[in-house]
C-alpha atoms as a PDB file:
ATOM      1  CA  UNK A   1      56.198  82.395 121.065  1.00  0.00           C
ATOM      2  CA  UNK A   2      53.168  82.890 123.276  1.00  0.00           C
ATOM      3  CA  UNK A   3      53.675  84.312 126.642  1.00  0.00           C
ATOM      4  CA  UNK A   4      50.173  84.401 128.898  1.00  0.00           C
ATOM      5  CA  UNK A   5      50.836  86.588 132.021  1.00  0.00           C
ATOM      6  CA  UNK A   6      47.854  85.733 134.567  1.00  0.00           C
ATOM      7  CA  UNK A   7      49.075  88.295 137.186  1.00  0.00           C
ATOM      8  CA  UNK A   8      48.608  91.240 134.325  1.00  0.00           C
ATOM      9  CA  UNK A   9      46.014  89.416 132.391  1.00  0.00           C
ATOM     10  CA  UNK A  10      48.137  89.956 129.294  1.00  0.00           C
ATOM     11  CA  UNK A  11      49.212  87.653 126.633  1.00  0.00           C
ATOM     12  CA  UNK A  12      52.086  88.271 124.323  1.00  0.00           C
ATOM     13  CA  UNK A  13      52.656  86.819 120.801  1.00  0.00           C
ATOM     14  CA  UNK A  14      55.640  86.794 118.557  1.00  0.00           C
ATOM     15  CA  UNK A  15      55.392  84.802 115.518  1.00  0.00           C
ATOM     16  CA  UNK A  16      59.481  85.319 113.843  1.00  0.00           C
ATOM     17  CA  UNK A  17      60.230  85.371 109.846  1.00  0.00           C
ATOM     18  CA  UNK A  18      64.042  84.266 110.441  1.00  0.00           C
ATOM     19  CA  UNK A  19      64.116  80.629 111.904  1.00  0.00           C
ATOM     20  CA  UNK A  20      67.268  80.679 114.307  1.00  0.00           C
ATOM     21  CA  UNK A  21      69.004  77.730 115.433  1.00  0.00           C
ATOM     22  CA  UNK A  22      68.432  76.791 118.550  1.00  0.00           C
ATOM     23  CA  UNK A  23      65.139  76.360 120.552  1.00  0.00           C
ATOM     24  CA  UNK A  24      64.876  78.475 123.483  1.00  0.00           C
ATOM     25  CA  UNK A  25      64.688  81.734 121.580  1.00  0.00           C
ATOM     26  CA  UNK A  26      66.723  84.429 120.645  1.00  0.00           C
ATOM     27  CA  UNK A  27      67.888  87.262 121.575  1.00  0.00           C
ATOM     28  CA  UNK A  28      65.810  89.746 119.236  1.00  0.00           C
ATOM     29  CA  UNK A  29      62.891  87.698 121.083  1.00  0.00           C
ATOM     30  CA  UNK A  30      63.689  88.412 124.383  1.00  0.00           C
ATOM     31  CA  UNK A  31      63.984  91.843 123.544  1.00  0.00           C
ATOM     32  CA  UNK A  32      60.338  92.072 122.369  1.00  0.00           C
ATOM     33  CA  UNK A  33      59.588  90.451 125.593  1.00  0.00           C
ATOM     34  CA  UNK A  34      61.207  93.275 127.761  1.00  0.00           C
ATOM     35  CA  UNK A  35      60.273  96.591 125.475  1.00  0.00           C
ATOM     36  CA  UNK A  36      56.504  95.100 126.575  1.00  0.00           C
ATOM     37  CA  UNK A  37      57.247  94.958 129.955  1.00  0.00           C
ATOM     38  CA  UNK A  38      58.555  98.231 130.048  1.00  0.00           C
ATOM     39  CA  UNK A  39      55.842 100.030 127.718  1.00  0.00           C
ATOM     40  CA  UNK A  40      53.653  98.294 130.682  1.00  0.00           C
ATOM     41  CA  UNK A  41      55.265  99.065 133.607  1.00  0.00           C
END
């Protein structure tokens, strides 16, 4: 998962080691995604 946010000039990057069915993303995912948004907030 890549995530480039132009408003923050910040990119994320997740690269999992436990495919997951499914292929939105996962919950352990978005979790990543908001612990960075609040470390940066």
């Amino acid at each position: 998962m890549i995530i480039m946010d132009l408003g923050r000039r910040m990119t994320l990057s997740y690269m999992m080691n436990r495919m997951a069915p499914g292929i939105i993303g996962s919950e352990r995912s978005a979790a990543y995604v908001r612990a960075i948004y609040d470390a940066v907030a």
